[in-house]
Protein backbone atom coordinates (compact mmCIF):
# COMPACT_ATOMS: atom_id res chain seq x y z
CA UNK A 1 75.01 37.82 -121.95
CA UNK A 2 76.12 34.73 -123.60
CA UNK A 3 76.36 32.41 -120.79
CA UNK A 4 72.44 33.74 -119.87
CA UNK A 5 71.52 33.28 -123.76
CA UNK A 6 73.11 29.63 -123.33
CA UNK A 7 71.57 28.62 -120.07
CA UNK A 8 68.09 29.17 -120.89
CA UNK A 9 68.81 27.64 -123.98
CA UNK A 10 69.85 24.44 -122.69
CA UNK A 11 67.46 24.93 -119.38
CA UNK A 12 65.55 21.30 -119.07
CA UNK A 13 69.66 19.84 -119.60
CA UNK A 14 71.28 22.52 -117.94
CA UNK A 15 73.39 22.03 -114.40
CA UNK A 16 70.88 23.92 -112.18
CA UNK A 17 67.98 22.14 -113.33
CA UNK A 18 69.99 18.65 -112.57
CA UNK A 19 71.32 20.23 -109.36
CA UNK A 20 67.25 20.93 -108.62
CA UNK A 21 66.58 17.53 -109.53
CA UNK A 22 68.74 16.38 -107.53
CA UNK A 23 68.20 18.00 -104.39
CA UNK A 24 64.58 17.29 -104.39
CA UNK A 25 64.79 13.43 -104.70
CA UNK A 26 67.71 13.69 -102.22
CA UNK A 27 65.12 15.80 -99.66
CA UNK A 28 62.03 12.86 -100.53
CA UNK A 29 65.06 10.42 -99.74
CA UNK A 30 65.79 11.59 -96.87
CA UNK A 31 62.53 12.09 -95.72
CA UNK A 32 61.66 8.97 -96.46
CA UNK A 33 64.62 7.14 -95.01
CA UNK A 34 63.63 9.15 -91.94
CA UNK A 35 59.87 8.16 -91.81
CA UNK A 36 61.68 4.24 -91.87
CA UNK A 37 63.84 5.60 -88.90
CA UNK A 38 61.23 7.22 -86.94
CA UNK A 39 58.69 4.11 -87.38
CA UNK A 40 61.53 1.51 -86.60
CA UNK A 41 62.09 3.84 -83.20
CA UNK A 42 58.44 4.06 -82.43
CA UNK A 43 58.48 0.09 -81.96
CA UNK A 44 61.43 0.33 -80.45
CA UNK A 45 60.46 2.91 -77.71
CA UNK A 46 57.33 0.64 -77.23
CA UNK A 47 59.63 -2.70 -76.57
CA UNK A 48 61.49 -0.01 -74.15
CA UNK A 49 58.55 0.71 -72.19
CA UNK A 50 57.28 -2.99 -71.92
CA UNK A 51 60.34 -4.40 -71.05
CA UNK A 52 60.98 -1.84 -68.08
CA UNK A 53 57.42 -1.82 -66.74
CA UNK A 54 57.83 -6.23 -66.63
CA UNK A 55 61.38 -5.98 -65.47
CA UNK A 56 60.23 -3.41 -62.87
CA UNK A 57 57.72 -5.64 -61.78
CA UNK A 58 59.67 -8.76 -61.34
CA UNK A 59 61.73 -6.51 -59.08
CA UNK A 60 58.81 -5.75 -57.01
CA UNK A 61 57.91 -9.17 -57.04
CA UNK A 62 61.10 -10.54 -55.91
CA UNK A 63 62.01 -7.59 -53.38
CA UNK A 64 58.65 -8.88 -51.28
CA UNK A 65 59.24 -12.37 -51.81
CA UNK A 66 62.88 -11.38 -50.40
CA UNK A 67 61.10 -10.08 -47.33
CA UNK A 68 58.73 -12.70 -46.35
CA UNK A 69 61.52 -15.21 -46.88
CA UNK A 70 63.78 -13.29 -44.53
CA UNK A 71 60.36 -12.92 -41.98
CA UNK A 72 60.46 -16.97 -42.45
CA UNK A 73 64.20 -17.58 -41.42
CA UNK A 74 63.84 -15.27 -39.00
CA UNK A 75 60.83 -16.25 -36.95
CA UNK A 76 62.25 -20.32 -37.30
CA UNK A 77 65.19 -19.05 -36.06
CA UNK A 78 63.13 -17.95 -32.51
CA UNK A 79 60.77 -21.07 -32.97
CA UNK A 80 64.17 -23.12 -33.29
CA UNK A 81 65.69 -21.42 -30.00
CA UNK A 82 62.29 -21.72 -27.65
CA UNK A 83 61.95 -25.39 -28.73
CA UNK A 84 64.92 -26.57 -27.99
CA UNK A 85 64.80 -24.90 -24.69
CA UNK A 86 61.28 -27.33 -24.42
CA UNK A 87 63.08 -30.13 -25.98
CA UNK A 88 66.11 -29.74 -22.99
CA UNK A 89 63.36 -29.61 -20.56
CA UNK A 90 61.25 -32.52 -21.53
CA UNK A 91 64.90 -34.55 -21.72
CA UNK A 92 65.27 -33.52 -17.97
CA UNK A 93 61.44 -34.51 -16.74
CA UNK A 94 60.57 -37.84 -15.64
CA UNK A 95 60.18 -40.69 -18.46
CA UNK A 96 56.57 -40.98 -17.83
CA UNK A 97 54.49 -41.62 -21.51
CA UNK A 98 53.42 -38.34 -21.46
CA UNK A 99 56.67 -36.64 -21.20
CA UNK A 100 57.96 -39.03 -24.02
CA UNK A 101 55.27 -38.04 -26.21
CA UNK A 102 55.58 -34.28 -25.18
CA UNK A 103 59.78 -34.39 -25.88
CA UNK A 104 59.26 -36.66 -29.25
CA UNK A 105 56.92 -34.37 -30.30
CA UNK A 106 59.26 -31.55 -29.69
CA UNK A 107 61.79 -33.06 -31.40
CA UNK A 108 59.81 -33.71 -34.74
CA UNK A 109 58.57 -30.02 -34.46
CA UNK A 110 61.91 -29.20 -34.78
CA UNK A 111 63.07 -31.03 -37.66
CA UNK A 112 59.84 -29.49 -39.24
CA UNK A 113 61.25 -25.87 -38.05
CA UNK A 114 65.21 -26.84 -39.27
CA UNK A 115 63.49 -28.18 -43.00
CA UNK A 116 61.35 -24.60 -43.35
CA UNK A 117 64.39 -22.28 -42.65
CA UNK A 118 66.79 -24.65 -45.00
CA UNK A 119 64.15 -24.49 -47.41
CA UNK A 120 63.35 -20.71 -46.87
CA UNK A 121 67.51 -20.22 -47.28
CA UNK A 122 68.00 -21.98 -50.36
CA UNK A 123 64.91 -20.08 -51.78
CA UNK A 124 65.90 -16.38 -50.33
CA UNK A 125 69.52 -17.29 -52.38
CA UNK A 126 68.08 -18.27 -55.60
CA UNK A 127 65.47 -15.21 -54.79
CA UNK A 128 68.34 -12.71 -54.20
CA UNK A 129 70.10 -14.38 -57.48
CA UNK A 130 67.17 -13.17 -59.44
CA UNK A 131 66.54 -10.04 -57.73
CA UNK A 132 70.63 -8.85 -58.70
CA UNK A 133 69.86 -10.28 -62.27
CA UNK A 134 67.07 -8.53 -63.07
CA UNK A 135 68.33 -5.40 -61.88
CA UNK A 136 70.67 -5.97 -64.46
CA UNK A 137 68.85 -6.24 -67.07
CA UNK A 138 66.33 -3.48 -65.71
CA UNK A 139 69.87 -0.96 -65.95
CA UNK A 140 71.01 -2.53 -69.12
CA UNK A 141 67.79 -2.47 -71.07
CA UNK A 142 67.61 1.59 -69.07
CA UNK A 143 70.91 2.78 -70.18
CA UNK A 144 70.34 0.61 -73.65
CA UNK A 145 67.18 2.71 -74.37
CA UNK A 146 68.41 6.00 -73.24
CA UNK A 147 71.75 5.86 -75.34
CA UNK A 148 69.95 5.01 -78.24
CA UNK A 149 67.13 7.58 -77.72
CA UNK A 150 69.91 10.05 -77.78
CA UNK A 151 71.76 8.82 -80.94
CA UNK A 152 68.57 9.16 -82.24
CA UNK A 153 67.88 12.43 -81.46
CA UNK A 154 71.17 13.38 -82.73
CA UNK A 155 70.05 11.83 -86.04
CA UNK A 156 66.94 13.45 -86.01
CA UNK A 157 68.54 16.82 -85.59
CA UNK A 158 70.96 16.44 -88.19
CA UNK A 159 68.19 14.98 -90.96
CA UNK A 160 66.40 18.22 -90.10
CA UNK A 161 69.72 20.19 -90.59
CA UNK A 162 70.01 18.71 -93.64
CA UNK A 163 66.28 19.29 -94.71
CA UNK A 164 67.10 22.85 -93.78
CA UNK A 165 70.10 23.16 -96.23
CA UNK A 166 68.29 21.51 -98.97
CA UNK A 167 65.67 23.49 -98.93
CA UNK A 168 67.22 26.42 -98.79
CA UNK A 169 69.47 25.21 -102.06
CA UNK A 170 66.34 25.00 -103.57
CA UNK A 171 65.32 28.03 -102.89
CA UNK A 172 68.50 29.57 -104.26
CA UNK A 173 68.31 27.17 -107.35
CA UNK A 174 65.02 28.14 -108.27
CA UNK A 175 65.52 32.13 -108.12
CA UNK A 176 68.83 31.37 -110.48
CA UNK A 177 66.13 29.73 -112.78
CA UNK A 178 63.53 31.43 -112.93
CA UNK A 179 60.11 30.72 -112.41
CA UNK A 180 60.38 28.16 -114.72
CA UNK A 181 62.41 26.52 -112.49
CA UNK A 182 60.17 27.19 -109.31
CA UNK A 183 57.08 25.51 -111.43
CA UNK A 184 59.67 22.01 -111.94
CA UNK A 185 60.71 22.05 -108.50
CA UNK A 186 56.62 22.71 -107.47
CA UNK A 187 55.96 19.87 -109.57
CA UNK A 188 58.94 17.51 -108.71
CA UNK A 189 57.82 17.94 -104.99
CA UNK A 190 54.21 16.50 -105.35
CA UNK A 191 52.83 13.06 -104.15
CA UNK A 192 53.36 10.35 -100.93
CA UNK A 193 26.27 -41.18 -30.96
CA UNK A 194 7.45 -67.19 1.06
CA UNK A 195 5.55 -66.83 2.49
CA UNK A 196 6.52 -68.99 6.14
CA UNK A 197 4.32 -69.08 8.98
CA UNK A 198 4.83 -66.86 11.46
CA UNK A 199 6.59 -67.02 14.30
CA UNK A 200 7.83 -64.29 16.37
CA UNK A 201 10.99 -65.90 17.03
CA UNK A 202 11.70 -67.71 13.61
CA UNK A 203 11.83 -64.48 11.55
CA UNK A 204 13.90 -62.19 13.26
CA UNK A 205 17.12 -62.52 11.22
CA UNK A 206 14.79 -63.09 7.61
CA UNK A 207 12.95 -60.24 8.30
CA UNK A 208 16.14 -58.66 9.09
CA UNK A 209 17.78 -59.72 5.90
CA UNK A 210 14.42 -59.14 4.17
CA UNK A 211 14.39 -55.19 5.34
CA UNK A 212 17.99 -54.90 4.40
CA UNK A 213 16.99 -56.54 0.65
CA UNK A 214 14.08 -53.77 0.31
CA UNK A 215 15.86 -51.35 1.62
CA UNK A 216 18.99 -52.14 -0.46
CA UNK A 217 16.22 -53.22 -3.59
CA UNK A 218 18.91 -56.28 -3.99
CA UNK A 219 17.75 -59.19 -5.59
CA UNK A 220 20.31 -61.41 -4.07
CA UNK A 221 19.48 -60.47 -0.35
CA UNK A 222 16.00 -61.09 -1.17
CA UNK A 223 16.78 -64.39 -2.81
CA UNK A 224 19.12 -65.15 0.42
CA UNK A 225 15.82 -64.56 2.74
CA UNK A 226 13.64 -66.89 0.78
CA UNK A 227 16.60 -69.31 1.21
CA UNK A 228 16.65 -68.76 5.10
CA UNK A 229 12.88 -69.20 5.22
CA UNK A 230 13.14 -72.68 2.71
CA UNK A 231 16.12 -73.95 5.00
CA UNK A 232 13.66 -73.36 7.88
CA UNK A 233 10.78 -74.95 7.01
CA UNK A 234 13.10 -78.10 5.94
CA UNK A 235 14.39 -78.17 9.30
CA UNK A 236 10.79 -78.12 10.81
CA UNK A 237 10.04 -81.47 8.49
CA UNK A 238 13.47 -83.26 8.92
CA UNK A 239 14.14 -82.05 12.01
CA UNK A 240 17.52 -81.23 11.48
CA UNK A 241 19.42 -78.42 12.98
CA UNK A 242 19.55 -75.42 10.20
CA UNK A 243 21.65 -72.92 12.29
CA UNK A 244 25.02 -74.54 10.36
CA UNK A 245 23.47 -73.97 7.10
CA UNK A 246 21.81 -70.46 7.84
CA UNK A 247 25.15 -69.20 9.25
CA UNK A 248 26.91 -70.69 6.38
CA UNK A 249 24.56 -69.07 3.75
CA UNK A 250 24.77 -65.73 5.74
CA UNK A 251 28.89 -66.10 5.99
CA UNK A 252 28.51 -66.78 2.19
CA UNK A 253 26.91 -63.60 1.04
CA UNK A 254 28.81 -61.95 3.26
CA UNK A 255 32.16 -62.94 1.55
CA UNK A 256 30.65 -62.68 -1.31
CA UNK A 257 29.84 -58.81 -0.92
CA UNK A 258 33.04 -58.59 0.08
CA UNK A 259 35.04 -60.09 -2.31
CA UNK A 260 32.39 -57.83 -4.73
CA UNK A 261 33.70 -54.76 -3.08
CA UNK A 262 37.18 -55.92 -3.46
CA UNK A 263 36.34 -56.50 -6.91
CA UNK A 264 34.98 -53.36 -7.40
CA UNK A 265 37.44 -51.50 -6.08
CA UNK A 266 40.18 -53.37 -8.58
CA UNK A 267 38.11 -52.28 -11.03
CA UNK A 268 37.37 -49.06 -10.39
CA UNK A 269 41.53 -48.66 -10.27
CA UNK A 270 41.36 -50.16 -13.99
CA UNK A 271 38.92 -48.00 -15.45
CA UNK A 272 40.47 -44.85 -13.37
CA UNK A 273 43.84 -45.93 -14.73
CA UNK A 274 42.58 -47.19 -18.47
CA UNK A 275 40.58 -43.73 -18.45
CA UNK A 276 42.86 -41.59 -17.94
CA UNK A 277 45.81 -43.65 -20.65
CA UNK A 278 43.13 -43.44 -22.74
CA UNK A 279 42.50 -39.49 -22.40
CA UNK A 280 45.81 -39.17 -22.75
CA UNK A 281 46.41 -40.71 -25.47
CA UNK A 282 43.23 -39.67 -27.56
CA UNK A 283 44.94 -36.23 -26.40
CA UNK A 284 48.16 -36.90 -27.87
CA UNK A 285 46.78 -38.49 -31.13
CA UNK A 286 44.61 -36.03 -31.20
CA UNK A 287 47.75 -33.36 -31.04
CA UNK A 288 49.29 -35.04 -33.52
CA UNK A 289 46.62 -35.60 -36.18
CA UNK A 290 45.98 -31.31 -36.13
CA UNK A 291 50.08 -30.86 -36.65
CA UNK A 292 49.93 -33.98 -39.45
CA UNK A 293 46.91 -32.39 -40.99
CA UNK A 294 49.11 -28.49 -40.52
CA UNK A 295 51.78 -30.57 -42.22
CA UNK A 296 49.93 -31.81 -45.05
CA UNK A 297 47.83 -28.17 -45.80
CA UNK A 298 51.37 -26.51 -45.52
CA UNK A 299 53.27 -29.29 -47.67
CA UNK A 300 49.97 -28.94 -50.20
CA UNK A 301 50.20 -25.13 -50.44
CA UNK A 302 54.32 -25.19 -51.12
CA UNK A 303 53.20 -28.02 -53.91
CA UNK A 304 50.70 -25.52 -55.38
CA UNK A 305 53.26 -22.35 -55.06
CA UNK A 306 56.00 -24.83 -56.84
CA UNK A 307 53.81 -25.87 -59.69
CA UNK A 308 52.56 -22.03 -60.04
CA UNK A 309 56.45 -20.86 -59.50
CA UNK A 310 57.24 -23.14 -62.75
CA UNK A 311 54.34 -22.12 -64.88
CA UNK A 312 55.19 -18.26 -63.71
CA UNK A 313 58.94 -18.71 -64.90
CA UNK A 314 57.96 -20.77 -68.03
CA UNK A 315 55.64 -17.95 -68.80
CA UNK A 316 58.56 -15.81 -68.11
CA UNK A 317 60.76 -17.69 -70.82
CA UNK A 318 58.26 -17.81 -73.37
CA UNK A 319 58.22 -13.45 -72.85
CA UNK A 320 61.73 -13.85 -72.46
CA UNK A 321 61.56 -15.49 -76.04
CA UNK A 322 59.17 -13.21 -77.31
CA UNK A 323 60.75 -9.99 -76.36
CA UNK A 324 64.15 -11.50 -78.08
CA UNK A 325 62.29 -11.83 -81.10
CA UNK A 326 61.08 -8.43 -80.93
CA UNK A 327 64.21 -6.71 -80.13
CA UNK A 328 65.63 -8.92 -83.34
CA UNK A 329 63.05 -7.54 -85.30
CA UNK A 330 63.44 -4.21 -84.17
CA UNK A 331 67.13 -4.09 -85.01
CA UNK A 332 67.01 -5.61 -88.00
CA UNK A 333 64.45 -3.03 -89.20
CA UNK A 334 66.83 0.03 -87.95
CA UNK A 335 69.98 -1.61 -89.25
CA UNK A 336 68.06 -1.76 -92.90
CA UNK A 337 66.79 1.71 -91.69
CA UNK A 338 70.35 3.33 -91.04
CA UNK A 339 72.03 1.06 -93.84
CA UNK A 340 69.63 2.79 -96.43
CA UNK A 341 69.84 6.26 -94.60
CA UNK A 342 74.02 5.74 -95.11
CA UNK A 343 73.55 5.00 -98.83
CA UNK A 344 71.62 7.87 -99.46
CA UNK A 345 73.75 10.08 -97.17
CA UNK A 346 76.82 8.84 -99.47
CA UNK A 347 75.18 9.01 -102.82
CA UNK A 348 73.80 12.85 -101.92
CA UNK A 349 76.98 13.89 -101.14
CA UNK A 350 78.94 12.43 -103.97
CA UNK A 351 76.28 14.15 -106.21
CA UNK A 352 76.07 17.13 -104.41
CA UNK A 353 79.75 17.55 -104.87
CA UNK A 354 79.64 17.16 -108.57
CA UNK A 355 76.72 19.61 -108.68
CA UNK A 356 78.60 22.47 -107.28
CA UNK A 357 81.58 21.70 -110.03
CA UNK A 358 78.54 21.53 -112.36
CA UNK A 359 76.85 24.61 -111.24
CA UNK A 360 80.64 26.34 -111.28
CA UNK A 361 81.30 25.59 -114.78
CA UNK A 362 78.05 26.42 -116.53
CA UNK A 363 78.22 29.47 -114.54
CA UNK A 364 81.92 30.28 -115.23
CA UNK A 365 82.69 30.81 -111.66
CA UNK A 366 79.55 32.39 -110.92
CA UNK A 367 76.43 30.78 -108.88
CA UNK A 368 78.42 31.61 -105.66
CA UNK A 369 75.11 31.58 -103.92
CA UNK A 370 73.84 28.44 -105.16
CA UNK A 371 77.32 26.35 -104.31
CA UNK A 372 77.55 27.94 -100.98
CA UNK A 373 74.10 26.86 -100.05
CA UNK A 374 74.82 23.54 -101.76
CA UNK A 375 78.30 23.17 -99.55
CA UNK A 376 76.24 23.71 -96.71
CA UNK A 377 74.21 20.42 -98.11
CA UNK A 378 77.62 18.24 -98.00
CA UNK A 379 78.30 19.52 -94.38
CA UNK A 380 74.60 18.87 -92.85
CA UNK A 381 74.85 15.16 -95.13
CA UNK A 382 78.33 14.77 -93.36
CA UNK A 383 76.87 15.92 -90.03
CA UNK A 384 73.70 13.21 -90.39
CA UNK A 385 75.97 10.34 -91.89
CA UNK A 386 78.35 10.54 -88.79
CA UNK A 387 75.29 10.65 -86.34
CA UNK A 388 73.77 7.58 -88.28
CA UNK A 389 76.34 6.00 -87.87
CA UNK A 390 76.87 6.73 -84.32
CA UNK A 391 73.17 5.69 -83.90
CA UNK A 392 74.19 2.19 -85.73
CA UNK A 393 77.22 1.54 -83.43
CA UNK A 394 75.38 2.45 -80.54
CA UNK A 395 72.59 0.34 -81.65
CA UNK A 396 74.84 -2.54 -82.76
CA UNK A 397 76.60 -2.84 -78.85
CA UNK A 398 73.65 -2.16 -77.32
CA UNK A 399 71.56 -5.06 -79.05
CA UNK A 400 74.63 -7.56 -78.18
CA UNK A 401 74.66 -6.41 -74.61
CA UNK A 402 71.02 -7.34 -74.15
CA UNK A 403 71.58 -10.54 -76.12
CA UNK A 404 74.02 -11.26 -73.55
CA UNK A 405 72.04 -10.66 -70.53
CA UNK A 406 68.86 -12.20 -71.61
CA UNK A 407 70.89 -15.33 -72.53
CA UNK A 408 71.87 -14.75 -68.67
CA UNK A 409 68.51 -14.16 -67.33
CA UNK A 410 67.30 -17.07 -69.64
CA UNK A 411 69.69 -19.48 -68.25
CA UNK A 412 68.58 -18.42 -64.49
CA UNK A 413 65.05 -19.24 -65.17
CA UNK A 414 65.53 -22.53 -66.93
CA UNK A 415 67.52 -23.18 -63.99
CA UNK A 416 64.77 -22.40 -61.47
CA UNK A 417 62.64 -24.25 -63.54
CA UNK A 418 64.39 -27.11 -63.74
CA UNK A 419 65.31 -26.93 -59.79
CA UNK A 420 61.83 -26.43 -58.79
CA UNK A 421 60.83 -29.52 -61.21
CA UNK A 422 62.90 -31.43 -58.67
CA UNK A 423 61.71 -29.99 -55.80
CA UNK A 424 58.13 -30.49 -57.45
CA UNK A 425 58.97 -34.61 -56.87
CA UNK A 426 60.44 -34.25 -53.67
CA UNK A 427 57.46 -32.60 -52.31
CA UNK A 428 55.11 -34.99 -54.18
CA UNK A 429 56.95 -37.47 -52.03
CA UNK A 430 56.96 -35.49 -48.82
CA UNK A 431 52.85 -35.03 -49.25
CA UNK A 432 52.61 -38.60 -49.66
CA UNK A 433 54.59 -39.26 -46.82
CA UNK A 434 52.56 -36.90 -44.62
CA UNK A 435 48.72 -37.42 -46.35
CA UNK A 436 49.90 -41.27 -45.07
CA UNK A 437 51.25 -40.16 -41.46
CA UNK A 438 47.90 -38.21 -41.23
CA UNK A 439 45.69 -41.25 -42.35
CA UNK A 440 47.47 -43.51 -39.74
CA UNK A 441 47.55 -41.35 -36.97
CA UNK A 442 43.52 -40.76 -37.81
CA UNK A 443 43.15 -44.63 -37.66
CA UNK A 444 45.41 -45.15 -34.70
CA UNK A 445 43.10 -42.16 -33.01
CA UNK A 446 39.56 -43.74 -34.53
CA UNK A 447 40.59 -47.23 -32.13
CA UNK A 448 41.60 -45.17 -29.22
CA UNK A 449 38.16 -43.82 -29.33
CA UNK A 450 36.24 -47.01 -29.56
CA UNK A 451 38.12 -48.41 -26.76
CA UNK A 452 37.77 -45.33 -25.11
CA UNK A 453 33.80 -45.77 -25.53
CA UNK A 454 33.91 -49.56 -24.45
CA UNK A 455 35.74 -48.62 -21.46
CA UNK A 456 33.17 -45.35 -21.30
CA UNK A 457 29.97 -48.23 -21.35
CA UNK A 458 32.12 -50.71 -18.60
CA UNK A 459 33.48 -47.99 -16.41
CA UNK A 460 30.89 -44.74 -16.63
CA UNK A 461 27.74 -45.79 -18.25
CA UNK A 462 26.51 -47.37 -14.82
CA UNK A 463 22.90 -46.89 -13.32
CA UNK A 464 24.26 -46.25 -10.43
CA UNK A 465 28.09 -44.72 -9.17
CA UNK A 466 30.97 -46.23 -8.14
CA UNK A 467 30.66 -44.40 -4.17
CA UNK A 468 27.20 -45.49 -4.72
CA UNK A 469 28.00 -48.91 -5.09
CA UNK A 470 30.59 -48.70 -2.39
CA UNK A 471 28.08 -47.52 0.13
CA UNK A 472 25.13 -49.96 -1.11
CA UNK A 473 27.62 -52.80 -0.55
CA UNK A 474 29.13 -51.77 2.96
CA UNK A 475 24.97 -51.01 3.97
CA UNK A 476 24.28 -54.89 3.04
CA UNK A 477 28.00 -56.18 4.46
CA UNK A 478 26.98 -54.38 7.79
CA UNK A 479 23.42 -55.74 7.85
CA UNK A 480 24.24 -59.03 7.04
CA UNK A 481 26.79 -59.01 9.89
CA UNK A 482 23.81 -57.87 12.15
CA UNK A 483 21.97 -60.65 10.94
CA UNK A 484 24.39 -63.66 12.12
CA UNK A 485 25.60 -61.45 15.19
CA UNK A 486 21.35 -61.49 15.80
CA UNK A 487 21.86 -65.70 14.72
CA UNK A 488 24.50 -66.72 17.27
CA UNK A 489 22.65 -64.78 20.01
CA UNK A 490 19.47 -66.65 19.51
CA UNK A 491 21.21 -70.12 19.07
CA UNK A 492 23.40 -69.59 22.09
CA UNK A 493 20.21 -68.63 24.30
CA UNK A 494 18.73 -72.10 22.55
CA UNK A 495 21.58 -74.40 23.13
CA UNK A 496 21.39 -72.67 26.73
CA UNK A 497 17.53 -74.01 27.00
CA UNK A 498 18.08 -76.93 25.69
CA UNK A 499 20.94 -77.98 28.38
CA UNK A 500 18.10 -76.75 31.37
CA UNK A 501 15.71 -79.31 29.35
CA UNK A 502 13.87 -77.23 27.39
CA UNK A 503 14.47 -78.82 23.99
CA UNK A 504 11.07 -77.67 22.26
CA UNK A 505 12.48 -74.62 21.44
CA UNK A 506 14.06 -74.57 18.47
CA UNK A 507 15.77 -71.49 16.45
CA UNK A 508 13.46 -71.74 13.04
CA UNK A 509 15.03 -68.92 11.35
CA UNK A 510 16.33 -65.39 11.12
């Protein structure tokens, strides 16, 4: 009747064709304030993922590095207790240098033992410090990303509600029209290492001497028999008596062997006493060069796991400083999301609002299809502006609570940085120290061994043995004894001729 003759009159201007205009750029709104959503919570879900698979890690990293440093205070805790058991029993022992070396020793190893657990402590506390921190974060960053999964969801249900209602406004819109109607909103909806003479008397104590030389292959016993024979055919020129001088020689040598043997024996007592000092301390030295050397590799391999410990936690800031900037990004790009979602939230339901009183008046009351569905619009743009902006809030605290904790967890790791920068200097020191200790003690070992070697060349590199020696002297002592025993007898038996008258016969030698 009249108000159909005037509608399709005034169709391209009338309410329900605005009202279909209207509802189809608020659905490609939507929809596209929703693709901005969705993208901005695809990278966001991606920063979730890294962050808790790195975080997780650390964890993992930190829980075993917990353990060994627990295994470390623990096992220098025993070390601690059996060598100071060693240390009270080498104080008790006899102060001989060996014992001194053995309890000094001890007592250095102990220090050592005392530094490693005090280091190991102070490391298991900064350790456990970083262990609670990054649990922390692990739950914050968790419960951040599950909160604001479920927002989303929320959001992402009500857009679709909201979809829903539109489309079904359309719908109604379009039968109201006509198919003229159905064709705009078709169309609107497009696009997107000596010889002497013989005589059987004269030669009895040379020959004697001369057998014990052979026997003995000693140059000086056969020198002392060509002596004995010279002093002997003297005498038969000067006639002078050269028992004296024959006894004398043979007294001589014998001292002389003697005082050899004595000799001997003193220095058999230094090289037996300079040997074993010298073992001893080659033992020692060497004993301390392998725990200097220990010391060095160990205080080498802390210097390496320092310097790697500082470029791991420097690496650590940097994707500290990089996830930040992420996160910033992120947020930034879902607060212009949500902002622009709000807007269009707002707008469509301001102009839905005034398309139902549209819609009501050019229909006289009528169109009670068309405002109903469009009524169910407002609610479902109601229902997705309250859950954006539930998403926003929950996005806003969540954001500053990780801002707040990764300042935290920054300042822990610039702090373990900058402590292990010290220790870094201390332990450059402490290798010094020890690469020097090591060089001296190498040095100090280097001139035992060389005097160990003389004393090897004057005490052990001998043709012959010490006992040998010992034995080849007492054979040649005894024999020479013989010799002037063999001497007195003969000159007795002479001076006992001569006093009877017999003075030809003279003693002419041994």
């Amino acid at each position: 009747a009249p108000g159909a003759v005037g509608f399709s009159a005034t169709l391209d201007d009338s309410p329900l064709n605005k009202a279909l205009q209207l509802v189809n750029a608020l659905a490609a709104k939507i929809n596209d304030n929703g693709q901005a959503a969705d993208k901005t919570r695809s990278e966001f879900d991606g920063w979730c993922a890294v962050i808790s698979k790195s975080v997780q890690a650390d964890l993992r990293a930190a829980s075993s590095k917990k353990q060994q440093l627990e295994a470390v205070i623990g096992k220098a805790a025993s070390e601690e207790q059996d060598i100071s058991a060693d240390i009270e029993a080498s104080a008790s022992a006899g102060n001989t240098p060996g014992s001194e070396r053995a309890h000094n020793t001890d007592v250095g190893e102990r220090a050592e033992i005392l530094e490693k657990a005090a280091r190991a402590k102070g490391e298991l506390e900064s350790t456990t410090r970083d262990l609670s921190n990054a649990q922390n974060f692990l739950d914050a960053s968790q419960g951040f990303c599950r909160a604001a999964s479920e927002d989303h969801e929320a959001t992402v249900r009500s857009r679709s509600a909201t979809l829903n209602a539109i489309a079904g406004a359309k719908d109604a819109i379009s039968s109201m029209a006509g198919g003229q109607f159905l064709m705009m909103s078709k169309r609107a909806s497009q696009g997107s290492h000596a010889e002497s003479r013989w005589d059987p008397r004269n030669h009895k104590v040379s020959d004697l001497v001369s057998r014990l030389a052979f026997k003995q292959q000693s140059s000086m016993l056969s020198q002392l028999a060509s002596s004995m024979e010279a002093v002997v055919r003297l005498g038969d020129l000067t006639g002078q008596d050269e028992f004296a001088k024959i006894k004398g020689m043979l007294v001589d040598m014998i001292m002389r062997l003697e005082s050899d043997s004595n000799s001997e024996i003193s220095e058999k007592a230094f090289c037996d006493e300079q040997l074993a000092q010298s073992r001893e301390n080659e033992n020692g030295l060497e004993s301390d060069a392998t725990e200097r050397s220990a010391k060095v590799d160990e205080t080498s391999a802390h210097a390496a796991k320092l310097a790697e410990e500082v470029v791991d936690a420097q690496k650590e800031l940097a994707a500290l400083a990089k996830s930040q900037a992420q996160l910033l990004a992120i947020r930034q790009q879902g607060k212009d999301a949500n902002t622009a979602t709000k807007k269009t939230c707002e707008s469509g339901l301001q102009s839905v609002q005034n398309a139902i009183v549209a819609v009501r008046d050019y229909t006289n009351g009528g169109g009670q299809s068309v405002r109903t569905l469009l009524e169910a619009v407002v609610g479902t743009l109601a229902t997705q502006l309250t859950s954006v902006n539930m998403e926003e809030d929950g996005l806003a605290s969540g954001f500053d609570k990780m801002v707040q904790i990764s300042a935290m967890t920054k300042a822990l790791k610039e702090k373990d940085v900058e402590h292990n920068t010290r220790e870094q200097t201390s332990t450059a020191r402490e290798l010094s120290e020890a690469s020097n200790d090591h060089g001296a003690t190498n040095e100090e070992l280097g001139a035992v061994k060389d005097y160990q070697a003389k004393l090897q060349q004057r005490c052990v590199a001998k043709p012959e043995s010490y006992s040998e020696r010992k034995q080849r002297r007492e054979e040649e002592i005894v024999g020479l004894k013989e010799a002037l025993d063999m001497l007195q007898r003969d000159y007795g038996l002479v001076q006992t001729r001569r006093r009877g008258g017999q003075r030809s016969l003279r003693v002419r030698s041994m």
